[in-house]
N, C-alpha and C. Protein backbone atom coordinates (compact mmCIF):
# COMPACT_ATOMS: atom_id res chain seq x y z
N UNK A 1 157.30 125.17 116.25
CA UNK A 1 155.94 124.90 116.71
C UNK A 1 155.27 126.16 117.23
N UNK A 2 156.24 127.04 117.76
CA UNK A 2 155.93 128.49 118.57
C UNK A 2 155.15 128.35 119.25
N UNK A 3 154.83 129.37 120.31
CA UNK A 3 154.72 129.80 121.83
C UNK A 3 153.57 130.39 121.68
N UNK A 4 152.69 130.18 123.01
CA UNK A 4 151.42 130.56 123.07
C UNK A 4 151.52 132.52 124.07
N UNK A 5 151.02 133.24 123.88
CA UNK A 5 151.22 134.16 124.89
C UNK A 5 149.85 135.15 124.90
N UNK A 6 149.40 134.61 125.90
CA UNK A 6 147.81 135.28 126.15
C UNK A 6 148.09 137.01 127.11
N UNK A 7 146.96 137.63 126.93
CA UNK A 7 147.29 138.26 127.46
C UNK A 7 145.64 139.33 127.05
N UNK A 8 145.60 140.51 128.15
CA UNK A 8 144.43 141.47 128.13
C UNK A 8 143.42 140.94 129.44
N UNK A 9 143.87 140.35 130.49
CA UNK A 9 143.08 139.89 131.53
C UNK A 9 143.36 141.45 132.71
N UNK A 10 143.03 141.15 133.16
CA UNK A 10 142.68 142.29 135.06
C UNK A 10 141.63 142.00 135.79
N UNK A 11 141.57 143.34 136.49
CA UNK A 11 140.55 143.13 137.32
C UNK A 11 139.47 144.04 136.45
N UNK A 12 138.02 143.66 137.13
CA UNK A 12 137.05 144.17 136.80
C UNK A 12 135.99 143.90 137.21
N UNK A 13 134.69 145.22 137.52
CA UNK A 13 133.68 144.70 138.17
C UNK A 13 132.86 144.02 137.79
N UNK A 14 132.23 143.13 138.14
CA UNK A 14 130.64 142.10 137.55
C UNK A 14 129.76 143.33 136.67
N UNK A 15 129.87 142.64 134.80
CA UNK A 15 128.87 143.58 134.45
C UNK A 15 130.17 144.22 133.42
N UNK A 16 131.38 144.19 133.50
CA UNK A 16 131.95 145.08 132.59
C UNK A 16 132.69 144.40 131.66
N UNK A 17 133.41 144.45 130.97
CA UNK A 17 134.22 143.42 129.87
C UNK A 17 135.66 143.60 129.78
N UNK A 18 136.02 142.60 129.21
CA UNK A 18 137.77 142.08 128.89
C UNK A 18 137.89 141.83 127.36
N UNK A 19 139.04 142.15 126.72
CA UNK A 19 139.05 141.36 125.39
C UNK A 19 140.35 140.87 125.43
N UNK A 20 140.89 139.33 125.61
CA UNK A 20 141.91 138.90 126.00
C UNK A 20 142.36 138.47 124.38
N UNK A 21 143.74 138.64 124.32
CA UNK A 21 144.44 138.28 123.00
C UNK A 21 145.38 137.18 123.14
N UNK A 22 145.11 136.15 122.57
CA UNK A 22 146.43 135.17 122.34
C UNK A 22 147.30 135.13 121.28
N UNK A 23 148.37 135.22 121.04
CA UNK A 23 149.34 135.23 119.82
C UNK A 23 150.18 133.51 120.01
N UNK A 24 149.55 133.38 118.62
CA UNK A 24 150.98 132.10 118.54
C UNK A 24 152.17 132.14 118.03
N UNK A 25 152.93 132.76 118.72
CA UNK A 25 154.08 133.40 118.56
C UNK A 25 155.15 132.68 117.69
N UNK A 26 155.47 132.79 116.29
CA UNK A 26 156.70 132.04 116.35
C UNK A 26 156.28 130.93 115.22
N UNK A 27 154.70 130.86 114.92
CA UNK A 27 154.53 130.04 114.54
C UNK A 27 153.83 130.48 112.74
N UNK A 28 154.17 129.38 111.97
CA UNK A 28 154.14 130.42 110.60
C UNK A 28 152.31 129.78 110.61
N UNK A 29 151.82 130.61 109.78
CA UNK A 29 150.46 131.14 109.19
C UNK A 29 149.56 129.37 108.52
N UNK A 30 150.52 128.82 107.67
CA UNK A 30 150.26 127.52 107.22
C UNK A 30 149.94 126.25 108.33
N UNK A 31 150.87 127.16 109.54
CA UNK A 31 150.50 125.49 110.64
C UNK A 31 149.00 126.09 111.53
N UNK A 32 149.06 127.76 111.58
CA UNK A 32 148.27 128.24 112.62
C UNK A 32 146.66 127.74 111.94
N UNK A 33 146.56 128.00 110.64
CA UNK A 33 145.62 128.30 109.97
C UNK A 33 144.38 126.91 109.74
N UNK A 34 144.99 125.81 109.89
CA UNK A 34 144.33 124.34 110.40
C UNK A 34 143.51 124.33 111.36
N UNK A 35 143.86 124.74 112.26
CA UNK A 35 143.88 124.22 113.45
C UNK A 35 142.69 124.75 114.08
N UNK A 36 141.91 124.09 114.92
CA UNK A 36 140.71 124.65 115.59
C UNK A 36 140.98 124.78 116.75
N UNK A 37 140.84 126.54 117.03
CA UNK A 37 141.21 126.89 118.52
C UNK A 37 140.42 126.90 119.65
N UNK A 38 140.74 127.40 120.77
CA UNK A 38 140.00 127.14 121.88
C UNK A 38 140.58 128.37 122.98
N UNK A 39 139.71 128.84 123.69
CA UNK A 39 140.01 129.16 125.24
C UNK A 39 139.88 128.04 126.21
N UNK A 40 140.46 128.43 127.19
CA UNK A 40 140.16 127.32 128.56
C UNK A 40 140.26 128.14 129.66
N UNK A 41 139.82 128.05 130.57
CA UNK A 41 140.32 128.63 132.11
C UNK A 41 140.11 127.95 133.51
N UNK A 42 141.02 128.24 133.94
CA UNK A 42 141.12 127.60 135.46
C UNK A 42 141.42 128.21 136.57
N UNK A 43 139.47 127.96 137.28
CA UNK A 43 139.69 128.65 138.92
C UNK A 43 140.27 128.06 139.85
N UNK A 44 140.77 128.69 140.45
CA UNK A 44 141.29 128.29 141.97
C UNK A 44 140.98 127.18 142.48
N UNK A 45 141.51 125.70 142.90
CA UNK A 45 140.98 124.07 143.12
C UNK A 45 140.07 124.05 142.10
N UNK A 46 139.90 123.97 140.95
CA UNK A 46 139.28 123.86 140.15
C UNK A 46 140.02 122.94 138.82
N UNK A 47 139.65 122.79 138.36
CA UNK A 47 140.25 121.63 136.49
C UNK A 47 140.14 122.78 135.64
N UNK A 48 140.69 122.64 134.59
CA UNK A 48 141.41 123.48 133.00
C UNK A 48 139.66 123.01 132.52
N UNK A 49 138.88 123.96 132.44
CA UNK A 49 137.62 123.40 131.53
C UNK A 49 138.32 124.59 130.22
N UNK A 50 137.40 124.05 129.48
CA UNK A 50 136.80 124.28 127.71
C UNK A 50 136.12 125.49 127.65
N UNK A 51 135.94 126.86 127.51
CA UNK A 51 135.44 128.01 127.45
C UNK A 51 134.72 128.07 125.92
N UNK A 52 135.76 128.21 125.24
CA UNK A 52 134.97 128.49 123.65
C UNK A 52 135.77 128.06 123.05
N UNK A 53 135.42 127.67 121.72
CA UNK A 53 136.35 126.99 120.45
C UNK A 53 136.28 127.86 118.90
N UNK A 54 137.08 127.65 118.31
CA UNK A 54 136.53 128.06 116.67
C UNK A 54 136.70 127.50 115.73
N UNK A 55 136.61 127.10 114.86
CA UNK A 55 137.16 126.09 113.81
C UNK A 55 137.90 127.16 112.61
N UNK A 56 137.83 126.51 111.59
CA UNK A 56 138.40 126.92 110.09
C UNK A 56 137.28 126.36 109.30
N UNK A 57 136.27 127.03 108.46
CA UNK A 57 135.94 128.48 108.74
C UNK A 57 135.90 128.47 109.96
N UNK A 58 135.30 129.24 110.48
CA UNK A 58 134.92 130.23 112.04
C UNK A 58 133.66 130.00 112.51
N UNK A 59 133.45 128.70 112.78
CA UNK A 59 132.24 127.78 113.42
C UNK A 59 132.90 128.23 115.18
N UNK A 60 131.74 128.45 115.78
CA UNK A 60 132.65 128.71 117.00
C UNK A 60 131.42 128.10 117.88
N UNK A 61 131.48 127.29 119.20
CA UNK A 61 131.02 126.81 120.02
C UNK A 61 131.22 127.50 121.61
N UNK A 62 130.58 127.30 122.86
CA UNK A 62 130.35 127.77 123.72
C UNK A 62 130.03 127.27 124.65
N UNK A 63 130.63 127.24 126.01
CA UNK A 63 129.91 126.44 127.53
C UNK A 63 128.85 127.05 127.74
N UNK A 64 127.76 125.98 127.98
CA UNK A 64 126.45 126.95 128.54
C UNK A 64 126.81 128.09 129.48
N UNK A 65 127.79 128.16 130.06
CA UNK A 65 127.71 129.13 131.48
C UNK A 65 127.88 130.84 130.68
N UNK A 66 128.68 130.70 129.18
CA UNK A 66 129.43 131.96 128.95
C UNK A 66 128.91 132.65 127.83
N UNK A 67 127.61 131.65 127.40
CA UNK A 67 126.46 131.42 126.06
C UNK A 67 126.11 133.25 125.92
N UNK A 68 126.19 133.81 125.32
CA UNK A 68 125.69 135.03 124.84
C UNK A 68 126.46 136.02 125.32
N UNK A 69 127.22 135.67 126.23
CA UNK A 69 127.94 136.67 126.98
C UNK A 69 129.40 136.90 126.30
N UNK A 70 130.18 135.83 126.14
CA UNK A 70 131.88 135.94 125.31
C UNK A 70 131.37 135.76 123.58
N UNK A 71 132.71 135.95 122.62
CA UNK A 71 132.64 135.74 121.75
C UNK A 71 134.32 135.52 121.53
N UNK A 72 133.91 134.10 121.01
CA UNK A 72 135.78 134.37 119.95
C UNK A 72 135.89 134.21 119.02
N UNK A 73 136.91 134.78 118.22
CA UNK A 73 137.25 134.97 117.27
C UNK A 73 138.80 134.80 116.96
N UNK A 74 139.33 134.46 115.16
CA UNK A 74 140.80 134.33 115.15
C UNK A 74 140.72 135.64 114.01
N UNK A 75 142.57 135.69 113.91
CA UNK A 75 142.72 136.20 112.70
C UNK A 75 143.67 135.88 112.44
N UNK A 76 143.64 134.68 111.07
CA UNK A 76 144.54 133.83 110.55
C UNK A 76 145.89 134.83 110.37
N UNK A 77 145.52 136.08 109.54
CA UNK A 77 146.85 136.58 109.08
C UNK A 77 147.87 136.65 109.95
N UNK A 78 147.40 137.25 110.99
CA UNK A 78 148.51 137.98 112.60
C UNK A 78 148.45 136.60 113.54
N UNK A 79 148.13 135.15 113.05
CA UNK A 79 147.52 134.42 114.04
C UNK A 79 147.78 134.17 115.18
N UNK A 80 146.31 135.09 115.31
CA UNK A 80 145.52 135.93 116.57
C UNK A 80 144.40 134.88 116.85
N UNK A 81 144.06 134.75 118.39
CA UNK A 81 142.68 134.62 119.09
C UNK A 81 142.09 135.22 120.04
N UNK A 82 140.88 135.33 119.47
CA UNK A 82 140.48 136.82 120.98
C UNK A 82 139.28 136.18 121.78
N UNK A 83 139.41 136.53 122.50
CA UNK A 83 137.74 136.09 123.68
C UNK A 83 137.57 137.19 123.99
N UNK A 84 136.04 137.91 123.14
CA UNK A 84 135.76 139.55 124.31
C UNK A 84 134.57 138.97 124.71
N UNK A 85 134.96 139.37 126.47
CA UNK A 85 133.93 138.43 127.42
C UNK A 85 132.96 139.90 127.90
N UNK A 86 131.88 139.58 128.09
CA UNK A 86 130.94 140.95 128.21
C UNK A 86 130.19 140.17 129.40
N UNK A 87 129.59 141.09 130.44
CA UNK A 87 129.07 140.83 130.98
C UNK A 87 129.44 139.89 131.89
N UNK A 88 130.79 140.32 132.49
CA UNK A 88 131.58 139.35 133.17
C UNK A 88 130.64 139.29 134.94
N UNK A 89 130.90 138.31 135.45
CA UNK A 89 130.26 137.66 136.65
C UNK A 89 131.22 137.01 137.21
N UNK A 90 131.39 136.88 138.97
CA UNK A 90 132.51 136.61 139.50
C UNK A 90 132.98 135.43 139.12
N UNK A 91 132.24 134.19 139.02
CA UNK A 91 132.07 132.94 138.80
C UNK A 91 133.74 133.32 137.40
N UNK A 92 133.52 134.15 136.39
CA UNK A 92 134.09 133.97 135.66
C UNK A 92 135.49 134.12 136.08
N UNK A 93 135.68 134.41 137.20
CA UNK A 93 137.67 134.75 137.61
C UNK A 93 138.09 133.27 137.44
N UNK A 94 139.36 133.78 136.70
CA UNK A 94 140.28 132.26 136.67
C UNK A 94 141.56 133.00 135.54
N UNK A 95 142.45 131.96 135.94
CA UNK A 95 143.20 132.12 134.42
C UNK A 95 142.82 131.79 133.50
N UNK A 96 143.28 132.22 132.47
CA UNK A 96 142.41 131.86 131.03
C UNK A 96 143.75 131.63 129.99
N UNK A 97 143.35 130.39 129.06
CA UNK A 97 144.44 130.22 128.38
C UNK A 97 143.79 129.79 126.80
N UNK A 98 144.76 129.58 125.88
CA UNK A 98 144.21 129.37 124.57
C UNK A 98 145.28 128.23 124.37
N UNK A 99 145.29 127.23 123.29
CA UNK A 99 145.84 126.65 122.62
C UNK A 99 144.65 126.11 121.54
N UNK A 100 145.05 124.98 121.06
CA UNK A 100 144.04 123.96 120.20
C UNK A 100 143.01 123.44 120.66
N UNK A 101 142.00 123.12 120.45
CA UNK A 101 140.99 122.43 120.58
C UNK A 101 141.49 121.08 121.21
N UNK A 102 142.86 120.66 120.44
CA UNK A 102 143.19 119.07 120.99
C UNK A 102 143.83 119.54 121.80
N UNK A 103 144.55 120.96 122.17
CA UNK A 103 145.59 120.70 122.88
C UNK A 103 147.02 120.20 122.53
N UNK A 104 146.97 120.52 121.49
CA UNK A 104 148.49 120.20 120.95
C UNK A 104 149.57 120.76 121.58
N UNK A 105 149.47 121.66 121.84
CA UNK A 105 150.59 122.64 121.81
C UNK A 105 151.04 122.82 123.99
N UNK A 106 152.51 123.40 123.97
CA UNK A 106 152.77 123.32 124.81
C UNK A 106 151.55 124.76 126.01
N UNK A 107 151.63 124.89 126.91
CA UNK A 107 150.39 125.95 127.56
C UNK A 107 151.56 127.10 128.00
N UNK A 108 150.84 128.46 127.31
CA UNK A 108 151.51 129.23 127.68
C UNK A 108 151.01 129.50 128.86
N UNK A 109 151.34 131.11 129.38
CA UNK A 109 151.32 131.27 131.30
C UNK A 109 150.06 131.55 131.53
N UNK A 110 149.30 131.68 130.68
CA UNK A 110 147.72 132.28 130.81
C UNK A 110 147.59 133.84 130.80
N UNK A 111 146.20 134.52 131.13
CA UNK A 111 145.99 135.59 131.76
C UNK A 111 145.32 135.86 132.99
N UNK A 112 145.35 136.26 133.73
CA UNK A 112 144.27 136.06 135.02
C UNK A 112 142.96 137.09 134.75
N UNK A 113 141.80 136.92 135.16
CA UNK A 113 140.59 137.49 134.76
C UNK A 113 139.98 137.27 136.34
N UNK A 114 139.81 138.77 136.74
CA UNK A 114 139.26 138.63 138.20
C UNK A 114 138.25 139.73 138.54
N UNK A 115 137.22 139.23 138.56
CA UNK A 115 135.82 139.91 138.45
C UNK A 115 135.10 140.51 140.16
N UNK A 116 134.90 141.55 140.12
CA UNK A 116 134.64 141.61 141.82
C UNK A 116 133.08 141.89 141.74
N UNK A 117 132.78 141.91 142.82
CA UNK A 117 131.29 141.57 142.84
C UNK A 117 130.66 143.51 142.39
């Protein structure tokens, strides 16, 4: 089924950018390549929300809050998912994680993304 492993988060000031990478580790190209992905992240007392999605083709959707500012993208071959978030704002600190759109898959450890004023 293979392993999720995000990663490219830190710190950073309001105003500068991240490009976080998820690998589905483990997992062959035929199962990755279906599937419509997603970011998610979760602040501090806060719930796992929905960040951005992409489909197959590469229809990709967006929370109003992150609208012009992130972009994601996959790449079936290495299957890869990236979120490069621009114009980051504190609001945006949280861990950040990827799996499926449904959520299929088990949650890897995240990345943390921590924005200072």
């Amino acid at each position: 089924q293979g392993r999720l492993v995000e990663s490219g988060g830190g710190l950073v000031q309001a105003g500068g950018s991240l490009r976080l990478t998820c690998v589905a580790s483990g997992m062959i190209t035929s199962v990755f390549n279906p599937y419509d992905w997603a970011w998610y992240r979760q602040a501090p007392g806060k719930q796992r929300e929905l960040v951005a999605s992409i489909g197959s083709p590469r229809s990709a959707n967006y929370v109003d809050s992150v609208k012009g500012r992130f972009a994601i993208s996959r790449d079936n071959a290495r299957k890869r998912v990236y979120l490069q978030m621009d114009n980051l704002k504190p609001e945006d600190t949280a861990v950040y994680y990827c799996n499926t759109l449904k959520q299929d898959l088990t949650w890897g450890q995240g990345t943390q993304v921590t924005v200072g004023q």
